[in-house]
Protein backbone atom coordinates (compact mmCIF):
# COMPACT_ATOMS: atom_id res chain seq x y z
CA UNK A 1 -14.11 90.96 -36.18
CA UNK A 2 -10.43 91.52 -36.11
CA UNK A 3 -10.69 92.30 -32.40
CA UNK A 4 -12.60 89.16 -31.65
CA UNK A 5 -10.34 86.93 -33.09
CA UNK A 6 -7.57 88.61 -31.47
CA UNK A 7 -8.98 88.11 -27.83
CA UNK A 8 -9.95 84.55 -28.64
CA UNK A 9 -5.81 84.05 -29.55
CA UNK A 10 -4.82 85.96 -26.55
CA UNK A 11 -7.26 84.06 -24.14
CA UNK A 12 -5.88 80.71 -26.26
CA UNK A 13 -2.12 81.54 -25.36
CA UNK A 14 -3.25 81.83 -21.52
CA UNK A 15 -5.09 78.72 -21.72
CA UNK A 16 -2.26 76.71 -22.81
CA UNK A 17 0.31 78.37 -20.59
CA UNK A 18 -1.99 78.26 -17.49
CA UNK A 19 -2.10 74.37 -18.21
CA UNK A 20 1.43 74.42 -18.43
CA UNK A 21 2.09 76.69 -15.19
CA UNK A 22 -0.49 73.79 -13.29
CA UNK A 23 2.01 70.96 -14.01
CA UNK A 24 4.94 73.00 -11.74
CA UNK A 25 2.51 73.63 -8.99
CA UNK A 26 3.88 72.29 -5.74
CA UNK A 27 1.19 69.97 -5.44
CA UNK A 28 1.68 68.08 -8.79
CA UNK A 29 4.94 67.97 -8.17
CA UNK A 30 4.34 65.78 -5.03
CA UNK A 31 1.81 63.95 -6.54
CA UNK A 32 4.05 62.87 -9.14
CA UNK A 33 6.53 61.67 -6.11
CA UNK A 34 3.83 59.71 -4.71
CA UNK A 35 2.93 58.55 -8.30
CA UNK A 36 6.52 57.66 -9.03
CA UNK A 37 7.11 55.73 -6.36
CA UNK A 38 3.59 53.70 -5.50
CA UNK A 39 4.84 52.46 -8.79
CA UNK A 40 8.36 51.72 -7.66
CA UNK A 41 6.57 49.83 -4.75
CA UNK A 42 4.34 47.72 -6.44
CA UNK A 43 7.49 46.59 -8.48
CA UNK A 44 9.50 45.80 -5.99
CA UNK A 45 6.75 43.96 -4.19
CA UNK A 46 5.77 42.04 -8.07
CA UNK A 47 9.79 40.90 -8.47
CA UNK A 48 9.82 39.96 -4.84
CA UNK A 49 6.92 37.74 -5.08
CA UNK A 50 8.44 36.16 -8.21
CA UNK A 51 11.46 35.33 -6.48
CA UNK A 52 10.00 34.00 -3.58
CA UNK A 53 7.38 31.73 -6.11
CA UNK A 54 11.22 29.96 -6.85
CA UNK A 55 12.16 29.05 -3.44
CA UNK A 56 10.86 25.72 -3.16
CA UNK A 57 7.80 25.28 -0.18
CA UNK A 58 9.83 23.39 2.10
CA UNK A 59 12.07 26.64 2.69
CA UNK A 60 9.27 29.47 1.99
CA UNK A 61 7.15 28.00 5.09
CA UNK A 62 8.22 29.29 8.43
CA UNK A 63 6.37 27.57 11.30
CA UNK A 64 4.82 30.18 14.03
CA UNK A 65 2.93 27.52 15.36
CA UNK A 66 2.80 27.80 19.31
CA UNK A 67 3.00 23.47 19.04
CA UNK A 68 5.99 23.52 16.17
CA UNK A 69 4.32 20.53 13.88
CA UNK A 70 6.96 21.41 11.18
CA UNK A 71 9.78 21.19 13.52
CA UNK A 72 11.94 18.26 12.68
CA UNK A 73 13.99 16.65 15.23
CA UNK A 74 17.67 15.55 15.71
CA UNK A 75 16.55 12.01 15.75
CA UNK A 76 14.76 12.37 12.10
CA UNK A 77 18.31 14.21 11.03
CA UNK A 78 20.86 11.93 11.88
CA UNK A 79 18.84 8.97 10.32
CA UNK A 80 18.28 10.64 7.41
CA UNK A 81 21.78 11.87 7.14
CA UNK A 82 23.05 7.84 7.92
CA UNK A 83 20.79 6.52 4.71
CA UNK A 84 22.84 4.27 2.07
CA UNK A 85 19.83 3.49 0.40
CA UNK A 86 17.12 5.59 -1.43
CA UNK A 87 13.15 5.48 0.02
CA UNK A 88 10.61 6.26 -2.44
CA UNK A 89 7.23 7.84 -1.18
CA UNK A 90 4.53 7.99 -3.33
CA UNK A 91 1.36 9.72 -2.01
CA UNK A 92 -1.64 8.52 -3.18
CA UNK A 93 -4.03 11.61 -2.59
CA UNK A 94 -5.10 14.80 -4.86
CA UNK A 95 -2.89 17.52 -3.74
CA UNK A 96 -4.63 20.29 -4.26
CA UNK A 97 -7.21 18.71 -1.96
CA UNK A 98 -4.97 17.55 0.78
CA UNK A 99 -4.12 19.45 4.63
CA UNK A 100 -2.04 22.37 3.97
CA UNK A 101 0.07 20.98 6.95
CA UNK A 102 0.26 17.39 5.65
CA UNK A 103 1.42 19.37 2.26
CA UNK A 104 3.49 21.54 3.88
CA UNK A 105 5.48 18.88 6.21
CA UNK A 106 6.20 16.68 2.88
CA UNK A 107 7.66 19.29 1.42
CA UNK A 108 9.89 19.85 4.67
CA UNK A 109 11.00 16.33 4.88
CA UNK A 110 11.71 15.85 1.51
CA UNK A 111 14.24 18.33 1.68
CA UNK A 112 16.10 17.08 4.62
CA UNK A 113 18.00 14.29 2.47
CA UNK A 114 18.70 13.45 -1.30
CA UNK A 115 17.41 9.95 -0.32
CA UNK A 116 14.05 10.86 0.15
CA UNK A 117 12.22 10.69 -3.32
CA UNK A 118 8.47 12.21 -2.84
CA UNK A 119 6.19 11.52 -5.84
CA UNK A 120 2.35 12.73 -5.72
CA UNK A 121 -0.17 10.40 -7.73
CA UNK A 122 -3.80 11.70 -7.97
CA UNK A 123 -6.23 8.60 -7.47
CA UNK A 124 -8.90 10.49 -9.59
CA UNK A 125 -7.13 10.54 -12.72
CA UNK A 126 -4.90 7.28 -11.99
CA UNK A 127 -7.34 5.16 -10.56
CA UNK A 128 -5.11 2.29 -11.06
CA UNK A 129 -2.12 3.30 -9.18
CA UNK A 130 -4.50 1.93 -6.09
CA UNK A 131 -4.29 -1.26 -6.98
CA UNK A 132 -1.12 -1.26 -8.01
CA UNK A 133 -0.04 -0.20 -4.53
CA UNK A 134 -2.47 -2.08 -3.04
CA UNK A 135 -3.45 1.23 -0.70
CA UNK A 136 -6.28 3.27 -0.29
CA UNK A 137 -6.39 7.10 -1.18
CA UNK A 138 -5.12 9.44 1.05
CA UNK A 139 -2.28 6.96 1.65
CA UNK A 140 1.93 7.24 1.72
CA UNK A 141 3.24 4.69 0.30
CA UNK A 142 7.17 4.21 1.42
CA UNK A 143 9.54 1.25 0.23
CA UNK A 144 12.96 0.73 -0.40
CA UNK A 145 14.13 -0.81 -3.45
CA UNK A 146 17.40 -2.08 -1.70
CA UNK A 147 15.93 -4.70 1.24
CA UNK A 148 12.35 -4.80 -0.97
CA UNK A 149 10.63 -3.37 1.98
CA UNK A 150 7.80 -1.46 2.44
CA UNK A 151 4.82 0.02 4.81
CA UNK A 152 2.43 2.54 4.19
CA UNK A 153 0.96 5.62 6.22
CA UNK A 154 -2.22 6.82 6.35
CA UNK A 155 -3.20 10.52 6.85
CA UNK A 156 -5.24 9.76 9.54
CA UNK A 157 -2.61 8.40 11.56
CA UNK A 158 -0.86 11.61 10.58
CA UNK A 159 -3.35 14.54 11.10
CA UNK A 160 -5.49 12.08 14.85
CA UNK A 161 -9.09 13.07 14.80
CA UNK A 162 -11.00 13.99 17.77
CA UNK A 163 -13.57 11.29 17.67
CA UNK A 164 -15.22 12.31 20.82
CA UNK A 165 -15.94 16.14 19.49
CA UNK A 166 -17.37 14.41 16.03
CA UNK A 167 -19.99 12.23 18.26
CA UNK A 168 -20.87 14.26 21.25
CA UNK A 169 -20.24 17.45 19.44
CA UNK A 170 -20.67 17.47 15.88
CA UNK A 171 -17.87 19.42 15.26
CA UNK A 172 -14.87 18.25 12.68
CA UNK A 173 -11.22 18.62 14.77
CA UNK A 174 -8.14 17.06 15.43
CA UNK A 175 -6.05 16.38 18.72
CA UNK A 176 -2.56 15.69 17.17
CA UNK A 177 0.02 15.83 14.35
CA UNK A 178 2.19 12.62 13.90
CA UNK A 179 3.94 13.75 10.89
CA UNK A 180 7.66 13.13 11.99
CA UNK A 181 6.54 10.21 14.03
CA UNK A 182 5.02 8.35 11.55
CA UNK A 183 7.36 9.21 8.53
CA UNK A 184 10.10 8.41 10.53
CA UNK A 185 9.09 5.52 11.54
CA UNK A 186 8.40 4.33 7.86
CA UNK A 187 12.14 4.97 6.84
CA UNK A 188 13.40 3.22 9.61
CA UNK A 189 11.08 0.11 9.00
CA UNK A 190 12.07 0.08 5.35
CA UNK A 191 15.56 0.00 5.45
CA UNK A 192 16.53 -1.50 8.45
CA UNK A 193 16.23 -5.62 8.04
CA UNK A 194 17.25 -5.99 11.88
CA UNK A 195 13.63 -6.54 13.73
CA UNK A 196 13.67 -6.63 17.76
CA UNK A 197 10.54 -9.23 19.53
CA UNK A 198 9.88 -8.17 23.03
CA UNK A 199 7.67 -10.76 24.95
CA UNK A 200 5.52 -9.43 28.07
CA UNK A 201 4.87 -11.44 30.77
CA UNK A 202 1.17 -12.20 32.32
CA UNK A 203 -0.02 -14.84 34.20
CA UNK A 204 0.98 -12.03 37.51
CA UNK A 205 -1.43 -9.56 37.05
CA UNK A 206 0.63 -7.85 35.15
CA UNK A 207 -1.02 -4.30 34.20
CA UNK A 208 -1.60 -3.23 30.81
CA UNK A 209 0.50 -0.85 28.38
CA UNK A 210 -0.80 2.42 27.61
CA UNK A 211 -1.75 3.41 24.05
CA UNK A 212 0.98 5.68 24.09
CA UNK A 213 3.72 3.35 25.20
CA UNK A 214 2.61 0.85 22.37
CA UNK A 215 2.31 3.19 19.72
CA UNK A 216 6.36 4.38 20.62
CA UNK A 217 7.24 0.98 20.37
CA UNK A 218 5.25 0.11 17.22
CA UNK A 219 7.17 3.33 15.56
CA UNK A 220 10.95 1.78 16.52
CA UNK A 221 9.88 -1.26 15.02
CA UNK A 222 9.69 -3.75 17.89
CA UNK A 223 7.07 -6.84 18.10
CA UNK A 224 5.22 -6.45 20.87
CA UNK A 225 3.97 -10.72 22.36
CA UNK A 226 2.70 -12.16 25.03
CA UNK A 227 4.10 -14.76 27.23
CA UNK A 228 2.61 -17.00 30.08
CA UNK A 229 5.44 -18.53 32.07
CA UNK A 230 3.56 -21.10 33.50
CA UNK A 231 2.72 -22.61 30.30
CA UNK A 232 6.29 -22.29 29.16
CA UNK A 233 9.37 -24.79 29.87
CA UNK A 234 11.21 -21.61 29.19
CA UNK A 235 11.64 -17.76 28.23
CA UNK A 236 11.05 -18.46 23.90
CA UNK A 237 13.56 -18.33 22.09
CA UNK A 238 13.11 -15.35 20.10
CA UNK A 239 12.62 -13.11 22.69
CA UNK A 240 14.93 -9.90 22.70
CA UNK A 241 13.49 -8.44 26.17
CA UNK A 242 11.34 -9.72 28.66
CA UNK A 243 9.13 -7.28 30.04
CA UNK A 244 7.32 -7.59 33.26
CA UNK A 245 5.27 -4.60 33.42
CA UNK A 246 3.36 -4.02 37.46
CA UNK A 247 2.96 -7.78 38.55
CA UNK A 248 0.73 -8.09 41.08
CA UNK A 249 1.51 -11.68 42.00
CA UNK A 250 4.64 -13.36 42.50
CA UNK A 251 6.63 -15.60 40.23
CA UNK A 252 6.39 -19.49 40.85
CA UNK A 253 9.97 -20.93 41.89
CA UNK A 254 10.00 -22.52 38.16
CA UNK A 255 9.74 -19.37 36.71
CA UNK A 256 12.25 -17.35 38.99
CA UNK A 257 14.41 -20.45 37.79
CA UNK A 258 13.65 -19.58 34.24
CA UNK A 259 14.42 -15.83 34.32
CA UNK A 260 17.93 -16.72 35.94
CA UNK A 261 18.40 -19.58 33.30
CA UNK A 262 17.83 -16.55 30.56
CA UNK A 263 19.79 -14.35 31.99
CA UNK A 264 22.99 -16.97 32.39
CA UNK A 265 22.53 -17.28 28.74
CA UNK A 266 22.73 -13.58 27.70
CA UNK A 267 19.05 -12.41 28.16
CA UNK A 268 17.87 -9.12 28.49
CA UNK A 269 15.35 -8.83 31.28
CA UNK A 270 13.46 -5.33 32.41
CA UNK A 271 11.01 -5.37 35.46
CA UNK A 272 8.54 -2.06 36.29
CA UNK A 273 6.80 -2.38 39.68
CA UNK A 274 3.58 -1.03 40.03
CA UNK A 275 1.58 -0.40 43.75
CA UNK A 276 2.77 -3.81 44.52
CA UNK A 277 6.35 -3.48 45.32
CA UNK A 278 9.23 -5.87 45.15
CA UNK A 279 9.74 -6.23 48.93
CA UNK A 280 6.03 -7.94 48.66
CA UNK A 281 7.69 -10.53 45.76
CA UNK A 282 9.75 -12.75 47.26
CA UNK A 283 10.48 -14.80 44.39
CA UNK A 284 11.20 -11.89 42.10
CA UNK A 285 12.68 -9.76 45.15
CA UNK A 286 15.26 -12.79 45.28
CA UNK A 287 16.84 -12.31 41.36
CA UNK A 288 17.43 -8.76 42.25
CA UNK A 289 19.11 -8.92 45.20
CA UNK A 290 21.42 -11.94 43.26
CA UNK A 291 22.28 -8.72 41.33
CA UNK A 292 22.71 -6.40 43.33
CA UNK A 293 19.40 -4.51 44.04
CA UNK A 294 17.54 -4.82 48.03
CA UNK A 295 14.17 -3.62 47.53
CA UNK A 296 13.20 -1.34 50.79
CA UNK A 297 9.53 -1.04 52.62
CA UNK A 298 7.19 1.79 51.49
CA UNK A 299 6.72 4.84 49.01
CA UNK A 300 9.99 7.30 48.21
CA UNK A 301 8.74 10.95 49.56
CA UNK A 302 12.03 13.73 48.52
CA UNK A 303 10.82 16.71 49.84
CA UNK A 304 13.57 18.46 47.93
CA UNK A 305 12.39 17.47 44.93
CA UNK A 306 8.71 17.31 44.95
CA UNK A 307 5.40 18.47 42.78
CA UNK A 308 3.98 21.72 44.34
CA UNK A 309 4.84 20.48 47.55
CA UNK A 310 3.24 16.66 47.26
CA UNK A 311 6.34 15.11 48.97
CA UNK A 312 5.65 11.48 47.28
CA UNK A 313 4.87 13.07 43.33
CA UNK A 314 9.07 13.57 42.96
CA UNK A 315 11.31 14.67 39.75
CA UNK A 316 14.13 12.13 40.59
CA UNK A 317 18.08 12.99 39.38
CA UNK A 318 19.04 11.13 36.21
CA UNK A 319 22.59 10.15 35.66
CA UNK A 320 22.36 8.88 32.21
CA UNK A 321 25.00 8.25 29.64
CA UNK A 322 25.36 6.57 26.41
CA UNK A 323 22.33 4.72 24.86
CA UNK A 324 20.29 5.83 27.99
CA UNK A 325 21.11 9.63 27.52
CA UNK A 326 19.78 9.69 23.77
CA UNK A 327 17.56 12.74 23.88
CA UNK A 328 17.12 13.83 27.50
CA UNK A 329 18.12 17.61 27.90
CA UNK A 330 15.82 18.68 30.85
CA UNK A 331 16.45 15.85 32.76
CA UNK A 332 12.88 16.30 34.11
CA UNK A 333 10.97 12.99 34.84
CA UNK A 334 7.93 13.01 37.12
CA UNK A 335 6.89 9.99 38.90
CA UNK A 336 4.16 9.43 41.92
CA UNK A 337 4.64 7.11 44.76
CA UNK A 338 7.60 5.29 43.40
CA UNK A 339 9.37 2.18 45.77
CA UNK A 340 13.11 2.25 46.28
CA UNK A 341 16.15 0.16 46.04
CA UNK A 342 19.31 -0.41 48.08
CA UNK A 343 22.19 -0.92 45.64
CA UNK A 344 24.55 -3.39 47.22
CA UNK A 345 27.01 -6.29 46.14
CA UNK A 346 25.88 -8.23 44.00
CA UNK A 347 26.15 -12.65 44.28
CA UNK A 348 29.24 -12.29 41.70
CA UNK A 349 31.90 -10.48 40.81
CA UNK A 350 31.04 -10.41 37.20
CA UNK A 351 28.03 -8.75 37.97
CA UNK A 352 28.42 -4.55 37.53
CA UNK A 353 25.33 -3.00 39.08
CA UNK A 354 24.55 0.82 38.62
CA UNK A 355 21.31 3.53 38.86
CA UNK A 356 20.38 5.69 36.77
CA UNK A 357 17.45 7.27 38.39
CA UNK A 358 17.43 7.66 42.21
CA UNK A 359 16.00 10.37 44.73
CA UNK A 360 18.03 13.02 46.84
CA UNK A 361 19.90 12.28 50.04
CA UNK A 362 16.87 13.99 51.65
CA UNK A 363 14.38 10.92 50.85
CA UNK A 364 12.33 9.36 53.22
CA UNK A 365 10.82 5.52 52.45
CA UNK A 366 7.58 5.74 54.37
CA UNK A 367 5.83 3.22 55.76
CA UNK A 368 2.82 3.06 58.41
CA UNK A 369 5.42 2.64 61.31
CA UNK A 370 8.98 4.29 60.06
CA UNK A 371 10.28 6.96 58.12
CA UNK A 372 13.52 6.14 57.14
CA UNK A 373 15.94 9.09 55.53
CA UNK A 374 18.30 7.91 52.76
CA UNK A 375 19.33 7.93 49.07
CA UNK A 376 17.29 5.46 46.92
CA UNK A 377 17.33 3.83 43.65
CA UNK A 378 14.66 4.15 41.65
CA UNK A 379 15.87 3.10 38.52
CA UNK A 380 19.08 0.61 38.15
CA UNK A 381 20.62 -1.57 35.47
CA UNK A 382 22.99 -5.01 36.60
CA UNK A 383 24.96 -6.36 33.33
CA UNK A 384 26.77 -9.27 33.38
CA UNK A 385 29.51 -10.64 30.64
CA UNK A 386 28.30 -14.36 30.33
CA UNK A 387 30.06 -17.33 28.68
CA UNK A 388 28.31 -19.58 26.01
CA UNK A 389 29.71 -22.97 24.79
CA UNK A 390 28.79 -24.49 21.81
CA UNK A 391 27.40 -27.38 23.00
CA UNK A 392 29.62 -29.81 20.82
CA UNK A 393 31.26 -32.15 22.82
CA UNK A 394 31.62 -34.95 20.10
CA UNK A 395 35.36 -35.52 21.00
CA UNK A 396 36.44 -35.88 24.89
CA UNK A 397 39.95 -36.38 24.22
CA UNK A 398 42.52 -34.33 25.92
CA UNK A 399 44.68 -33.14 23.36
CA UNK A 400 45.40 -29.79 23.62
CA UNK A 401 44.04 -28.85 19.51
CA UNK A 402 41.15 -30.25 21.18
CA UNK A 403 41.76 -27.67 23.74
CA UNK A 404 42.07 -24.82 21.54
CA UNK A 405 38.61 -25.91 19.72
CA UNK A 406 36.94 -25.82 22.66
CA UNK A 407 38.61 -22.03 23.53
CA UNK A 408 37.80 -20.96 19.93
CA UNK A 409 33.93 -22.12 19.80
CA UNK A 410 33.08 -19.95 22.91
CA UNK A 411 31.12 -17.20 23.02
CA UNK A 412 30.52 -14.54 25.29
CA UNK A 413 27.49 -11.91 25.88
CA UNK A 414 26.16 -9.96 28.08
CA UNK A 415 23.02 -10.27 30.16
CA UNK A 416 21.32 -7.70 31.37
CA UNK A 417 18.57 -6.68 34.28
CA UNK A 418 17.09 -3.39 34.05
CA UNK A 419 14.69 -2.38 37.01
CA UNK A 420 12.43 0.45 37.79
CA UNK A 421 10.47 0.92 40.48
CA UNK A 422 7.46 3.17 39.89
CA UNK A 423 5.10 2.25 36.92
CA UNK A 424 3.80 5.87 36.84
CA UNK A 425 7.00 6.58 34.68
CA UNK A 426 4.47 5.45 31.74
CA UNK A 427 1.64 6.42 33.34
CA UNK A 428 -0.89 7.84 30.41
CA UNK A 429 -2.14 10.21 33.14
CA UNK A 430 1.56 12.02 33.71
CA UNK A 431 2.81 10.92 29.76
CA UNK A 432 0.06 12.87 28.02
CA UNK A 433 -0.53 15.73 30.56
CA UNK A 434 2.97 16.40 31.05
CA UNK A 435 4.18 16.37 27.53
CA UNK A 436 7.14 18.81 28.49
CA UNK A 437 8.50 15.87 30.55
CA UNK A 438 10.85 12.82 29.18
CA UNK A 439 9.02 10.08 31.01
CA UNK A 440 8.52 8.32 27.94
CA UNK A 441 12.09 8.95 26.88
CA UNK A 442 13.44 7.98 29.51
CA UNK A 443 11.66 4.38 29.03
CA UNK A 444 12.55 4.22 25.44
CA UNK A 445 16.25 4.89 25.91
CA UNK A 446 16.37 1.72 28.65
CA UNK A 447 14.71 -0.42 25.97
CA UNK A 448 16.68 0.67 23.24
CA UNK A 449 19.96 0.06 25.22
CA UNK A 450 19.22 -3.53 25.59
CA UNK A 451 19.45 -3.86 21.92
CA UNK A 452 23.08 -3.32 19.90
CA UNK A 453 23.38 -1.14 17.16
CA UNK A 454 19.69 -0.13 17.52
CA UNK A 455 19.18 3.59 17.42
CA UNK A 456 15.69 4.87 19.54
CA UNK A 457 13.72 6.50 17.03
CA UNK A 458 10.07 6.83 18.43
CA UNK A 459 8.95 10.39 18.25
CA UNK A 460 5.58 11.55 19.70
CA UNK A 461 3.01 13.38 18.25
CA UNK A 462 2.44 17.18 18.90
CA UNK A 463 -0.88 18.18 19.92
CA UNK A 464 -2.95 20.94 18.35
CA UNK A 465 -4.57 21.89 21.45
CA UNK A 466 -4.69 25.69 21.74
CA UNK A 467 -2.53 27.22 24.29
CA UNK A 468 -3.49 29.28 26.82
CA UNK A 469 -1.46 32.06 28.48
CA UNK A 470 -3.17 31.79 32.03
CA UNK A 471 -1.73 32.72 35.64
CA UNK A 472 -2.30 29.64 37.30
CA UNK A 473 -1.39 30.95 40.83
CA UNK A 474 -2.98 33.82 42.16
CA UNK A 475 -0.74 36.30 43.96
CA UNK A 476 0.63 39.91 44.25
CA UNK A 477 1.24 39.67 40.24
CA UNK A 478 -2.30 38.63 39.86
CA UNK A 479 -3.64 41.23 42.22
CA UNK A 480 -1.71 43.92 40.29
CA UNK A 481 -3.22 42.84 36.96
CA UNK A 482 -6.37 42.90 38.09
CA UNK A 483 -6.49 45.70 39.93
CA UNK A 484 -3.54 47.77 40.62
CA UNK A 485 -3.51 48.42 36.84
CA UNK A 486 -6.83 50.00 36.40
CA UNK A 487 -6.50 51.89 39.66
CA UNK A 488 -3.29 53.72 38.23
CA UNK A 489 -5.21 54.62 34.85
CA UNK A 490 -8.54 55.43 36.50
CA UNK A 491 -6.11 58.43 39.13
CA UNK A 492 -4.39 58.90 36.24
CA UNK A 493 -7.28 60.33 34.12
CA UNK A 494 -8.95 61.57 37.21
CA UNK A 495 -5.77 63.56 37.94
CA UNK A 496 -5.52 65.08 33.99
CA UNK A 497 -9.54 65.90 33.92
CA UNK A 498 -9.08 67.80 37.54
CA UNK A 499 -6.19 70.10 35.87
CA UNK A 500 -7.89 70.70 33.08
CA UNK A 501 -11.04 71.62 34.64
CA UNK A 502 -9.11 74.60 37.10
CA UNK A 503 -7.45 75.55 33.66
């Protein structure tokens, strides 16, 4: 019995040190590393996460996208940096339920300035905030408590859906984001109390503005009317610009009359030819040779600076400044079978004619019988400083205080032509295909410049499309993709199964 129980202590001591002896095994010991720190990791990665839960959205977002919809624009900047007054947006939409992009781009903008107050209402449980807004859900309402102004935006004109895929296609996508656009636009509206009425001629067979050219000017805030000369004694008096956009007819000699009677009062004219050119106006032709600017026979071809060797599709040189450079950094603007001008001197010396868009010194205007090499304006701008009296002439003595008077109630301001000669610069077929280009740009800066103090501020939409990275020109890089590539692996393996088979 004795000897039992003393076997069952003995084989009780090696149990306990034999458990002991397995804990300093070199195995646990590396388990325990790995142990150790899989928990050191997952702490780190807990505390990191609650850090990064503190940074608000608008800096915890990175954009990756290929189209940059979250990318905010110096335009946006500097006007929000410039606001005196605060804008309120309230966003009438569940949040929870709302695009992660539309979300996400909120959150962006509402960090850019301290002026920007963003407040989320959910129309479920405050179904009265929509009629106290008067807006429908999944609306923004901005307003500005200083001028009393305000506009709304809708998330459909924010996130554009692809109504052709919904009908033909059944399927639920969308073409564009018009987040900065249409935000931006909103601010402006609100607290700016200056508005800008631009009158377009017809009457001429005037052609008709793109959707994208009207939307741009919708965003800077400019009224967009209609004018028939003919059934006017003269240009109205609101008007800020006349635009004659591709007349296909000429003016009558009443309303050449009026358009020089607007300009000698300080109007601000801009003409786009379409196909029919200038030369084939005489009427119009004759106001812009007053100022300076000979329209010349037949279609600009630059050879120099042509589209994949289509001599009349040409990237003309810019030499912008001031109001006109606002945003152009590639300097890239495509336009197809654009006329030409002949800058010369104008009728009077107060008139100051320059271009701003004109081909190379390699140009050819082409007609059926000549080809004539040159330099030719394409795009050109004729100011002139104008005086206005006051129209009082109650007193016709000749005193010299009544002298002075008259000195003192004159005014002066300037009038100013702006003519391009190719419509395709707002072409919808080169504007939306092209969106790398600053066609559009281009056109809103020469509006924008007729107007003082008046900031361009019309920012397109990005499109969602999916990019593709394609070779779009087959050649020796394409034919060493496709097959030099395959040939080197296929020897190559052919060449390691040979040595291995001799081996």
């Amino acid at each position: 019995m004795n000897k039992l129980k003393s076997i069952k202590s003995i084989g009780r001591g090696k149990g306990v040190k034999g458990l002991k002896n397995s804990f300093h095994t070199s195995g646990t010991k590396h388990g325990s590393y790995s142990v150790g720190v899989t928990v050191l990791v997952i702490a780190v990665i807990v505390v990191f996460n609650l850090i990064v839960g503190q940074i608000p959205e608008a800096y915890r977002n990175l954009d990756v996208s290929s189209t940059k919809i979250y990318d905010i624009s110096d335009t946006t900047t500097e006007l929000l940096d410039s606001l005196e007054s605060d804008v309120d947006m309230t966003v009438l939409a569940v949040r929870d339920e709302t695009d992660e992009r539309i979300r996400t781009f909120l959150s962006k903008y509402d960090a850019l300035s301290n002026k920007i107050n963003i407040e989320w209402i959910d129309p479920v449980l405050h179904p009265s905030a929509l009629t106290e807004y008067d807006a429908s859900e999944d609306t923004i309402v901005v307003s500005c408590a200083d001028t009393g102004k305000t506009t709304t935006v809708s998330f459909d004109d924010i996130l554009v859906f692809d109504e052709y895929s919904y009908y033909y296609y059944g399927s639920m996508s969308y073409t564009s984001f018009d987040g900065e656009g249409q935000l931006t636009s909103a601010v402006n509206y609100v607290t700016n109390d200056v508005e800008r009425t631009i009158y377009q001629t017809t009457g001429h067979g005037e052609g008709e503005l793109s959707s994208t050219i009207t939307d741009m000017l919708d965003k800077n805030n400019y009224l967009l009317s209609e004018t028939n000369l003919l059934m006017e004694t003269a240009v109205p008096e609101d008007c800020d610009l006349l635009l004659m956009y591709a007349p296909t007819a000429d003016l009558s000699e009443d309303e050449a009359q009026m358009l020089r009677d607007y300009l000698a009062s300080g109007g601000k004219i801009m003409v786009i030819f379409g196909e029919t050119g200038a030369s084939e106006l005489a009427n119009l032709s004759g106001i812009l040779t007053e100022y300076g600017m000979e329209p010349v026979n037949g279609y600009i071809a630059d050879p120099s600076r042509c589209y994949q060797g289509n001599y009349f599709y040409i990237f003309p040189e810019l030499s912008v400044s001031g109001d006109m450079a606002e945003g152009i950094s590639t300097q890239m603007v495509l336009l197809t079978y654009a006329q030409g001008m002949n800058l010369a001197d104008p009728e009077r010396d107060t008139i100051s004619v320059t271009d701003f868009m004109s081909s190379s010194d390699q140009a050819y205007a082409i007609t059926e019988d000549a080809q004539t090499e040159g330099s030719y304006a394409i795009g050109a701008t004729a100011t002139e400083t104008v005086t206005l009296s006051s129209g009082e002439d109650e007193d016709s003595s000749d005193t010299s205080a009544d002298s002075e008077e008259s000195e003192e109630s004159e005014e002066t301001a300037e009038s100013r032509l702006t003519v391009i000669t190719a419509g395709s610069l707002i072409d919808q077929g080169i504007t939306d295909s092209f969106s790398q280009l600053e066609n559009t740009q281009l056109f809103m800066n020469a509006v924008t410049a007729n107007f003082e103090g008046v900031q361009n501020l019309s920012i397109e939409a990005k499109s969602l499309s999916v990019e593709y990275n394609t070779v779009q020109h087959a050649g020796l890089f394409s034919m060493i993709m496709i097959f030099g590539i395959p040939a080197v692996i296929l020897i190559a393996g052919f060449a390691v199964w040979f040595r291995r088979r001799k081996a």
